[in-house]
Protein backbone atom coordinates (compact mmCIF):
# COMPACT_ATOMS: atom_id res chain seq x y z
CA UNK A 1 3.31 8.12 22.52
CA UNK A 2 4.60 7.60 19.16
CA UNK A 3 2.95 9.66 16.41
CA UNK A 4 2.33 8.00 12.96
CA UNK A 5 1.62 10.37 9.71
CA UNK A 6 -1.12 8.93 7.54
CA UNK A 7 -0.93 10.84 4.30
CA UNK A 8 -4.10 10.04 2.58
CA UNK A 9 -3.96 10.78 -1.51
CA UNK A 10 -7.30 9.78 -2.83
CA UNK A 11 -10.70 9.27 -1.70
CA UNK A 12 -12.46 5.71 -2.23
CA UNK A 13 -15.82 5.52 -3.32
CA UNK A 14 -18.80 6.54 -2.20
CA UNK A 15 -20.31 3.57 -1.04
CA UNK A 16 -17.06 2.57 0.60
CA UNK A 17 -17.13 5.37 2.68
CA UNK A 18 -20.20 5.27 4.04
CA UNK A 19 -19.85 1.32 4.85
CA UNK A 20 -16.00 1.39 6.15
CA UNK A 21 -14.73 5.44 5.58
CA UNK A 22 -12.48 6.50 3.10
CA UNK A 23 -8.78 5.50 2.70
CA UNK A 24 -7.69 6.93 6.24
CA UNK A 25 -10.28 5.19 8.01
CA UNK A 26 -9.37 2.13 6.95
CA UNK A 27 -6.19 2.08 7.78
CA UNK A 28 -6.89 3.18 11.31
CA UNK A 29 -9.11 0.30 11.54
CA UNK A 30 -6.62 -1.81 10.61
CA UNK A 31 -4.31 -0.16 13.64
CA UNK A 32 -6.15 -1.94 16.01
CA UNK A 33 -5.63 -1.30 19.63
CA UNK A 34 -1.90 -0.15 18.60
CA UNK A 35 -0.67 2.35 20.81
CA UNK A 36 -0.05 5.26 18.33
CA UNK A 37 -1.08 8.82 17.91
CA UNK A 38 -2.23 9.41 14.57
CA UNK A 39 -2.23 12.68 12.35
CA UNK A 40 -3.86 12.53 8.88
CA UNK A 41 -3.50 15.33 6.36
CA UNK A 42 -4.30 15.13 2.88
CA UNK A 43 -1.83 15.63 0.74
CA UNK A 44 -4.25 17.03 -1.98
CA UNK A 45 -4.93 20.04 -0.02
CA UNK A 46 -2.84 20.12 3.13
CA UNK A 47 0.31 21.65 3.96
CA UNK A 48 2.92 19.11 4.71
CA UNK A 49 4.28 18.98 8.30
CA UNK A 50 7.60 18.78 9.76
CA UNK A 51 8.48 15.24 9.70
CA UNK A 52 10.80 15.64 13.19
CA UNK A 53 7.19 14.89 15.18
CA UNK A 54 6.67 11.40 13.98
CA UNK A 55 8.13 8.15 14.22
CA UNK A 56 6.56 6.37 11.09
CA UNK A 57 4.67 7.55 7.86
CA UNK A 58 1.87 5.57 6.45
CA UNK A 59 0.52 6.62 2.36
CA UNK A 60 -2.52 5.09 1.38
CA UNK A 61 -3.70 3.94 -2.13
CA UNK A 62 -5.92 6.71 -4.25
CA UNK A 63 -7.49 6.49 -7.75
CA UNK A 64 -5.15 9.14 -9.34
CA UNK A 65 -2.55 7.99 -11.53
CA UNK A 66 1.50 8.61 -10.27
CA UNK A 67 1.83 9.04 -13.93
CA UNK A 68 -0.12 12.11 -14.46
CA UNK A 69 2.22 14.37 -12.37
CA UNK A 70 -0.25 16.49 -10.51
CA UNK A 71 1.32 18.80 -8.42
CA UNK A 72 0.30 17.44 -5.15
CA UNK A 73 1.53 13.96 -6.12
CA UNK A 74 5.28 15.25 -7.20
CA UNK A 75 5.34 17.81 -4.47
CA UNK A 76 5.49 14.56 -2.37
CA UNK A 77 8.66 12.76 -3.87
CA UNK A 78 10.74 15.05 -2.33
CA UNK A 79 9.35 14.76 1.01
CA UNK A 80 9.76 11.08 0.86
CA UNK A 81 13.27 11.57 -0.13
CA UNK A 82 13.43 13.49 3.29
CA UNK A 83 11.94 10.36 4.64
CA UNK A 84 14.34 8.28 3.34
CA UNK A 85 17.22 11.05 4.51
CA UNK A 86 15.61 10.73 8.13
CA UNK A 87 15.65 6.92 8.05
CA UNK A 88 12.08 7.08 8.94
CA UNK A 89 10.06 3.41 8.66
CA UNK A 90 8.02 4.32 6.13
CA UNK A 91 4.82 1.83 4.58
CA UNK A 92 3.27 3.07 0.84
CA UNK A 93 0.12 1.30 -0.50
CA UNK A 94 -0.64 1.02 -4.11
CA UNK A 95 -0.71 4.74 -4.75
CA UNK A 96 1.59 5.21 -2.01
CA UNK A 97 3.80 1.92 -2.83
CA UNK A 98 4.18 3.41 -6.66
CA UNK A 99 4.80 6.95 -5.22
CA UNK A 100 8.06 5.70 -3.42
CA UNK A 101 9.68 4.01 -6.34
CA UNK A 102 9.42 6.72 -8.48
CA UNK A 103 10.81 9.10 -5.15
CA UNK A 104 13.47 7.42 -4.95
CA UNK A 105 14.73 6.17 -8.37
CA UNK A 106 12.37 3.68 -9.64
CA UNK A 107 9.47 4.46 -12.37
CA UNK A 108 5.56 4.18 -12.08
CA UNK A 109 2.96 3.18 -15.18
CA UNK A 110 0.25 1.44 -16.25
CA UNK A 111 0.83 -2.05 -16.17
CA UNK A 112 1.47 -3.95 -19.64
CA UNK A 113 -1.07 -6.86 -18.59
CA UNK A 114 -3.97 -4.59 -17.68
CA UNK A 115 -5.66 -4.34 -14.30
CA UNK A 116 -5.10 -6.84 -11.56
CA UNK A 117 -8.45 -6.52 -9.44
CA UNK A 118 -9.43 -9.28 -6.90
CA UNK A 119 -8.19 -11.72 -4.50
CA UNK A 120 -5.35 -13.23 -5.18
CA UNK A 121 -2.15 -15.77 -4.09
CA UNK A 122 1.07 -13.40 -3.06
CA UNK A 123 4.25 -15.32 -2.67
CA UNK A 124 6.63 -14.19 -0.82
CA UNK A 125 10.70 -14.09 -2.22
CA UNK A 126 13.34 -15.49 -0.26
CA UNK A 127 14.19 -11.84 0.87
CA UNK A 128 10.18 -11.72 1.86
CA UNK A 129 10.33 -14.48 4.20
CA UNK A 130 13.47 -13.17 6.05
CA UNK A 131 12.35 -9.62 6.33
CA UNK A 132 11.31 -7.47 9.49
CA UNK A 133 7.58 -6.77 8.18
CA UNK A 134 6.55 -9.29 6.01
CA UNK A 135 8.14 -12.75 6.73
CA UNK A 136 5.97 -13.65 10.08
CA UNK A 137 3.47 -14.41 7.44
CA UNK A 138 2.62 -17.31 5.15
CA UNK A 139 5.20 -17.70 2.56
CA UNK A 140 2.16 -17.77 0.41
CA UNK A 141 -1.39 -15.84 1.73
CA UNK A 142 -4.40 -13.83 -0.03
CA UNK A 143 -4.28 -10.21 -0.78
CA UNK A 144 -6.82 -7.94 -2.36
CA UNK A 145 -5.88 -6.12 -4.92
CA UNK A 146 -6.61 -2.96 -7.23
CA UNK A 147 -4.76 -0.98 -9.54
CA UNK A 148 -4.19 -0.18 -13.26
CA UNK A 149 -0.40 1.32 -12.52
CA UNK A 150 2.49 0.05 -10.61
CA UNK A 151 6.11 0.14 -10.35
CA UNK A 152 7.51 -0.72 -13.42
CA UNK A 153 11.04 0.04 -12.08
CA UNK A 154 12.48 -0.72 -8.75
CA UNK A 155 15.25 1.84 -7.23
CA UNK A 156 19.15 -0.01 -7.56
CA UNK A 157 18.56 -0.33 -3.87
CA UNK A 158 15.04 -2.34 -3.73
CA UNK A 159 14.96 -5.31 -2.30
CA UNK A 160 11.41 -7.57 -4.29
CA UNK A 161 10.00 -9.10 -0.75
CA UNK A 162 6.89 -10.61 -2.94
CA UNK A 163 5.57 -11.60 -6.38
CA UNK A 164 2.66 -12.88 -7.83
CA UNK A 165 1.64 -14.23 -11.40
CA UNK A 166 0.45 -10.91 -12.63
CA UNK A 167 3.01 -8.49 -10.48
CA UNK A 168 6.42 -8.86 -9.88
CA UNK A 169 6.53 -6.09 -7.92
CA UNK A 170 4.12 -6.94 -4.85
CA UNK A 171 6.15 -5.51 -2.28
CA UNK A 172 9.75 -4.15 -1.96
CA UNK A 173 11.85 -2.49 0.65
CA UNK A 174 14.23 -0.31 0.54
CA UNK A 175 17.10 0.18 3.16
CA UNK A 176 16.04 -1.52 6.60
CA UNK A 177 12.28 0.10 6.84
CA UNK A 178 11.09 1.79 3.48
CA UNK A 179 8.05 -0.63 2.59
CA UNK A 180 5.91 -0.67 -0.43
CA UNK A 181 2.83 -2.91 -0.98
CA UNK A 182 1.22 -3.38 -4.47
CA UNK A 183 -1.98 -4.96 -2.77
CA UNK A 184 -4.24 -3.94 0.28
CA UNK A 185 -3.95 -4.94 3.61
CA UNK A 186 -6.01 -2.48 4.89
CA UNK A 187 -9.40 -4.09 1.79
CA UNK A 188 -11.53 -6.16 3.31
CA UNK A 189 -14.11 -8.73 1.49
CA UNK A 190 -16.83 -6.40 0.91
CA UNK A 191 -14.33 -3.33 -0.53
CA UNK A 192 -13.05 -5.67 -2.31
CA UNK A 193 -16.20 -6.78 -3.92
CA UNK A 194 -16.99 -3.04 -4.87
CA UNK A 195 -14.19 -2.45 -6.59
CA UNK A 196 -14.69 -5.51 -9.00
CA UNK A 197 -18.45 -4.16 -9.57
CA UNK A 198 -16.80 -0.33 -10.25
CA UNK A 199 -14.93 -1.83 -12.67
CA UNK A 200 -16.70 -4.38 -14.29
CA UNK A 201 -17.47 -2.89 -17.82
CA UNK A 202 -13.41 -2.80 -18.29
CA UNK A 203 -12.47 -5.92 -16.79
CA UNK A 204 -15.48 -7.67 -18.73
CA UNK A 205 -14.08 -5.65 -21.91
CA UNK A 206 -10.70 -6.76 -21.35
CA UNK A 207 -11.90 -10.69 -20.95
CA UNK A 208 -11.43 -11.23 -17.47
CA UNK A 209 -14.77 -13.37 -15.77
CA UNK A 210 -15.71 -10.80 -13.06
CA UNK A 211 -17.98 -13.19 -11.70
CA UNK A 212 -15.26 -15.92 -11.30
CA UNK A 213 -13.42 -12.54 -9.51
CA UNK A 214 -16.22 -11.75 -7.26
CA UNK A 215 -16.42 -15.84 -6.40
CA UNK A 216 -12.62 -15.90 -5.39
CA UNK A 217 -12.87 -12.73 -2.97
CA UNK A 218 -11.99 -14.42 0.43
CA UNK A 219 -10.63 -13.00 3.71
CA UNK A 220 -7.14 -12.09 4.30
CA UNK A 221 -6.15 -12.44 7.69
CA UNK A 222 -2.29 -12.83 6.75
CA UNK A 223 -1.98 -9.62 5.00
CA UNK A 224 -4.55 -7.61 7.12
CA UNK A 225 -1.74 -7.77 10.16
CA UNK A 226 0.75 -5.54 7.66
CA UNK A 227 -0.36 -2.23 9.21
CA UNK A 228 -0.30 -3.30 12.95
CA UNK A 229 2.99 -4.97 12.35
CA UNK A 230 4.44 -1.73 10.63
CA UNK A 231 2.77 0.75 13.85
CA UNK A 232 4.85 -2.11 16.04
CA UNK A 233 8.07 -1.37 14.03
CA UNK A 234 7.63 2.14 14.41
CA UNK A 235 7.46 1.74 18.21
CA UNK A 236 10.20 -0.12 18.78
CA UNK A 237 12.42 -0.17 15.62
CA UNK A 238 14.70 -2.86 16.79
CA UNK A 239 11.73 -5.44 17.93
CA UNK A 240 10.33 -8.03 15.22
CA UNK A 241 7.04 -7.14 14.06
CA UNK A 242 4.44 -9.51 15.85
């Protein structure tokens, strides 16, 4: 059976969790019926394992900032340099997407523009629509999205696999199967729709129309396969996600 780590580095909210679970849960849900063993730790309070058990490491999104430095957080950019070292197929969200550039020679930060929360168009690069992971699906497709930071800086090595009007960043790679994503594969409409009410004091103080947000939420089917396609990679690393 092959094993998957989840490393989960936040908690969602509340309400989330008791509609959908917390950040681990969703991503299982969005495993599917894929035939993978799956061990979640949190890397908050958790000792980290010996990666020579798993075939594939998943990092979820988290409201802490990269930027901040806690302990936990930098204690893991060496263990994803031991990722990289292993050439383990690796998928970071958000938190986890930031977390890798800055591991391996990019920087994190708040974003110049502000916060990009929402539904909104990705576009895939060239490099997108020829890659292993990503370029089965729509050269353009709908993504939710939340976050304040992102990665400012790519590593020398990064290849940009998406874009969008607000991000340039969307989702990179890095050798043949280190993946970061910028939005949320694993969101669906009605997490999505929390998020914008969380935060609707700032976004409504920063100008954007939350209720022309909340109107534009819409299902993602394209970029809710990511996580299934990645478990498929990590079974057989030679196939073509499907």
């Amino acid at each position: 059976m092959t094993r998957l780590l989840l490393i989960r580095t936040g908690n969602t909210f509340p309400e989330c969790i008791e509609r959908h679970g917390d950040f681990d849960q969703l991503f299982i849900h969005a495993l599917g019926d894929s035939p993978v063993e799956v061990t979640m730790i949190d890397a908050r309070h958790d000792s980290l394992p010996d990666l020579a058990g798993f075939q594939g490491v998943l990092i979820t999104g988290s409201h802490h900032m990269v930027s901040d430095h806690e302990a936990w957080s930098d204690a893991l950019l060496p263990f994803i340099r031991q990722m990289a070292a292993r050439q383990l197929p690796v998928l970071g969200v958000c938190y986890g997407h930031q977390l890798i550039a800055q591991a391996l020679g990019g920087k994190a930060g708040y974003h110049p523009d502000g916060p990009e929360v929402g539904t909104f168009t990705i576009k895939l690069t060239p490099a997108g629509q020829k890659d292993r992971l990503l370029g089965q699906l729509p050269a353009q497709f709908p993504a939710h999205l939340t976050h304040s930071q992102s990665a400012l800086t790519l590593p020398d090595n990064a290849v940009i696999l998406a874009c969008n009007h607000h991000e340039p960043h969307q989702a990179f790679r890095i050798g043949e199967q280190i993946w970061g994503l910028q939005f949320h594969p694993e969101f669906n409409t009605d997490v999505c729709h929390t998020y914008l009410e969380r935060q609707q004091q700032t976004l409504t103080e920063l100008g954007q129309d939350v209720e022309q947000l909340h109107n534009q939420v819409q299902r993602t089917e394209a970029a809710a396969t990511l996580i299934r396609r990645f478990a498929t990679l990590c079974i057989n690393p030679q196939a073509t996600a499907s």
